[in-house]
Protein backbone atom coordinates (compact mmCIF):
# COMPACT_ATOMS: atom_id res chain seq x y z
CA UNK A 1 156.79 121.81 77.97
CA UNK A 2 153.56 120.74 77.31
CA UNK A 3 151.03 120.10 79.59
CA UNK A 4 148.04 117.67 79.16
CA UNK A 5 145.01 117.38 81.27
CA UNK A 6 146.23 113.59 81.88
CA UNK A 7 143.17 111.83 82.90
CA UNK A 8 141.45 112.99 79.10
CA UNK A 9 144.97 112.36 77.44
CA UNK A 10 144.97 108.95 79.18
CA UNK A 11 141.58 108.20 77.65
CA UNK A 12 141.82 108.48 74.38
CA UNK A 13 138.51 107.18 73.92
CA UNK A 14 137.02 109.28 71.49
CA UNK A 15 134.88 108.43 68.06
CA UNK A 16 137.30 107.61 65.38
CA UNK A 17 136.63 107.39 61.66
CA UNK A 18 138.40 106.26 58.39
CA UNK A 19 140.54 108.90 57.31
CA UNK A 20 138.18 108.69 53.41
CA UNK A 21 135.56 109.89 55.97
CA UNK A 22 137.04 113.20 56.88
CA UNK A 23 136.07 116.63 55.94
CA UNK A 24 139.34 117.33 54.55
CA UNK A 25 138.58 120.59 54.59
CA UNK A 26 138.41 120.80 58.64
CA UNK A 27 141.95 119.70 59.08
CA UNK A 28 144.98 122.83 58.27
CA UNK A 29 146.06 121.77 54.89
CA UNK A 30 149.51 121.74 56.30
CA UNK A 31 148.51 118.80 58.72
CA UNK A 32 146.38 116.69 56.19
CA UNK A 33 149.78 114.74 55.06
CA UNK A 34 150.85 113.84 58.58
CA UNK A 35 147.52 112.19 59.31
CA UNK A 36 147.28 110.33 56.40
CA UNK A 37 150.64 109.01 55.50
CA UNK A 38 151.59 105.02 55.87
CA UNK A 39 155.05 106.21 56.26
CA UNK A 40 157.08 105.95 59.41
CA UNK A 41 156.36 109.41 61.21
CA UNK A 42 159.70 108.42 62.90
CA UNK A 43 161.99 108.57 59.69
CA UNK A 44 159.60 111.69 58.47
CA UNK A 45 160.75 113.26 62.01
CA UNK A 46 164.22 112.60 62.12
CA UNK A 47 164.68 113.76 58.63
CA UNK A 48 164.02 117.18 60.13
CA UNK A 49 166.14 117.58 62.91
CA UNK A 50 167.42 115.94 66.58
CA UNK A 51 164.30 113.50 67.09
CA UNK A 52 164.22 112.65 71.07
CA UNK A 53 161.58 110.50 72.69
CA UNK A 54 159.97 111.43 76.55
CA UNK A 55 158.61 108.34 78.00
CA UNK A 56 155.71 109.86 79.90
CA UNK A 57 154.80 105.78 80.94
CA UNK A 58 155.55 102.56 79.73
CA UNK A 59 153.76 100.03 81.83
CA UNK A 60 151.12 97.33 82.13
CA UNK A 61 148.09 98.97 82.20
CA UNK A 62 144.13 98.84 81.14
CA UNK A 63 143.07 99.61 77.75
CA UNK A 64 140.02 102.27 77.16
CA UNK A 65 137.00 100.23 76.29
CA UNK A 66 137.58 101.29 72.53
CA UNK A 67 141.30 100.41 72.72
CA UNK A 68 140.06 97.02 73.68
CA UNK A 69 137.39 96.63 70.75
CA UNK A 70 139.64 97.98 68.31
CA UNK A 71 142.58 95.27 69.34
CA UNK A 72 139.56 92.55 70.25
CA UNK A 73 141.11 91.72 73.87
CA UNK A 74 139.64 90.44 76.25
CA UNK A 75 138.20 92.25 79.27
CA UNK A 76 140.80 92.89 81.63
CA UNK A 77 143.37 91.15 78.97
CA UNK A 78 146.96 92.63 79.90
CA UNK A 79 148.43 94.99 77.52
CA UNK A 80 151.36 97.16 78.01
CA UNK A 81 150.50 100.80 77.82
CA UNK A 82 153.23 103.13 76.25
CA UNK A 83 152.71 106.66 76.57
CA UNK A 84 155.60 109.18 74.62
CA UNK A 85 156.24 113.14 73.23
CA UNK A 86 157.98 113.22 70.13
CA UNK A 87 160.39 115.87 69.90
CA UNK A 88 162.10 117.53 67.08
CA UNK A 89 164.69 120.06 68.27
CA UNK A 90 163.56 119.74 72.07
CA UNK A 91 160.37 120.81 70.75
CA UNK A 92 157.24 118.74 71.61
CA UNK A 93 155.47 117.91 68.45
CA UNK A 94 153.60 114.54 68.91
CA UNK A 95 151.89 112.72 71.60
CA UNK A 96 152.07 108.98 71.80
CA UNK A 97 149.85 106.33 73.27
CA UNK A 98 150.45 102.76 71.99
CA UNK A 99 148.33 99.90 73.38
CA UNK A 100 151.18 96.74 73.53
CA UNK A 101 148.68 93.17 74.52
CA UNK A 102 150.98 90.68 75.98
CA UNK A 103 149.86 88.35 73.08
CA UNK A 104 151.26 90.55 70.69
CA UNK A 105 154.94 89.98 72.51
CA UNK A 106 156.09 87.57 70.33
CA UNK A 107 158.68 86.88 68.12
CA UNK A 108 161.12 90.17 68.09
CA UNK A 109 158.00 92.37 68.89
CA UNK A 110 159.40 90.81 72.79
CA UNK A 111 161.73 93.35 72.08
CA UNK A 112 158.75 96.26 72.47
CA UNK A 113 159.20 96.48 75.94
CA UNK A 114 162.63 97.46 76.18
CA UNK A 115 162.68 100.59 74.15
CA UNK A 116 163.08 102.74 76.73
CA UNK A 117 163.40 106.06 75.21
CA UNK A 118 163.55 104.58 71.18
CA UNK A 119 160.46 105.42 68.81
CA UNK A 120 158.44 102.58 68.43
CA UNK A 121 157.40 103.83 65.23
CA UNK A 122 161.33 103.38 64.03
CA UNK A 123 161.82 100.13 65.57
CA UNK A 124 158.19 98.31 64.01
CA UNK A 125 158.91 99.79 60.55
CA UNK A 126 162.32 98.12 60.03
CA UNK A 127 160.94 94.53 60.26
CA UNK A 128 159.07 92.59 56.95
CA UNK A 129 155.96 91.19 57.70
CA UNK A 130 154.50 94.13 59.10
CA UNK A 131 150.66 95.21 58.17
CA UNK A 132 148.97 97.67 59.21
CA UNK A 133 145.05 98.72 59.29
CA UNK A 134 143.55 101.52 58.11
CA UNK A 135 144.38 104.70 59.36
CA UNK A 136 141.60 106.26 61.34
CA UNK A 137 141.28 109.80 62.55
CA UNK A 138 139.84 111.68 65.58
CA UNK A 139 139.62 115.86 66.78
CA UNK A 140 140.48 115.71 70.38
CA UNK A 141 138.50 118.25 72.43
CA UNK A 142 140.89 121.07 73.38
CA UNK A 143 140.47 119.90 77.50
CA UNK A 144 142.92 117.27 76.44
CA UNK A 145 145.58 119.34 76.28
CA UNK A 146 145.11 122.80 77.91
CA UNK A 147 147.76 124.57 76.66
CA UNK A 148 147.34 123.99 72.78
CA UNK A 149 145.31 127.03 71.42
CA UNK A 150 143.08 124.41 69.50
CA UNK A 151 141.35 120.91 69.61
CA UNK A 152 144.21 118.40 68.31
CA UNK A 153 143.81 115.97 65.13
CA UNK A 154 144.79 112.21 66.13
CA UNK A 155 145.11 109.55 63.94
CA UNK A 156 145.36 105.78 64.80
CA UNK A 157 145.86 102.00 63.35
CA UNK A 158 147.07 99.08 64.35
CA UNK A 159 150.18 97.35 62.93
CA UNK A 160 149.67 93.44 62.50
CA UNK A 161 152.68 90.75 62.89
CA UNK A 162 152.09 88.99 66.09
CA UNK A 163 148.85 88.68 68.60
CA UNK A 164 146.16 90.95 68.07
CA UNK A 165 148.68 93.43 66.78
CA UNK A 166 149.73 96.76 68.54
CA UNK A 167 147.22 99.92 68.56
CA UNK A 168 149.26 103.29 67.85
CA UNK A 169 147.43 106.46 68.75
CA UNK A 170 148.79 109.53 67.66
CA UNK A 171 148.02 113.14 68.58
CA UNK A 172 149.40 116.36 66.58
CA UNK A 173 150.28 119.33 68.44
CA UNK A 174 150.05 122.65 66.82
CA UNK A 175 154.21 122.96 66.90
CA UNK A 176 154.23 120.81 63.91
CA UNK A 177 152.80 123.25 61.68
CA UNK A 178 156.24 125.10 62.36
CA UNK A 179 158.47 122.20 60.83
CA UNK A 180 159.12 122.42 57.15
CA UNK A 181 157.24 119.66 55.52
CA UNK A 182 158.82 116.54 54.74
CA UNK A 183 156.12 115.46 52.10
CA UNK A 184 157.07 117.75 49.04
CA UNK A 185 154.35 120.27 47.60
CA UNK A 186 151.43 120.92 49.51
């Protein structure tokens, strides 16, 4: 189980930066390829074992100031707010938090909101037409979540097909340096 001092998780408002403006030498080597791939972590995930989503919440909600300048909504604009662990093996490896605006439900991205316990990440990846930004990446201050031994890398972009797109914030926990890595040599 992993528990996360929710009112930081729920934040996420931290400084984030393009991933050609990290110190790559900060990050565990081992980690380095799951920040910066454009790959679906999802299919990365499940070609590793039982992948299992927890919905932690999946609601409308308020956006972080920065969520809301990096999407360009409007103040008090509605977005859904999806929060998720991603599990391989019943073991908590990712945390989640995807920023859905109710513009961007159009189309079969209307579909978003029904998930229930599906990746999003699986279900965005499978349709043409999808963009995405650049990938930008954050160290979370160990507060976030107490019971990691270290400050978490995040990484984040936003995939573009409908609306002002959908914001997907991603936070590593130290369990997935214990998966074998599904991006070849190292």
């Amino acid at each position: 189980m992993t528990l996360m001092n929710s009112s930081a998780a729920q934040q996420f408002d931290y400084r984030w930066s393009p991933v050609d403006q990290i110190n790559k030498v900060k990050v565990p080597k081992n980690l380095w390829p799951w920040l910066i791939t454009e790959d679906s972590l999802t299919a990365k995930l499940k070609s590793l074992g039982t992948l299992t989503v927890d919905v932690l919440e999946d609601t409308w909600g308020t956006p972080t100031a920065r969520e809301r300048k990096r999407l360009k909504l409007r103040p008090r604009e509605a977005a859904r707010i999806r929060t998720v662990l991603l599990k391989v093996d019943n073991e908590a490896v990712i945390y989640a938090r995807s920023i859905i605006p109710a513009r961007s439900l159009k189309g079969h991205w209307r579909q978003v909101k029904h998930l229930k316990d599906k990746p999003l990440g699986g279900y965005l990846f499978q349709h043409k037409g999808l963009s995405r930004s650049c990938i930008e990446v954050t160290q979370l201050p160990k507060r976030m979540f107490p019971n990691q031994p270290s400050a978490l890398w995040a990484r984040r972009s936003v995939f573009h097909q409908f609306g002002p797109g959908i914001l997907v914030n991603e936070a590593f926990f130290d369990e997935i340096n214990q998966l074998k890595t599904p991006f070849g040599l190292l």
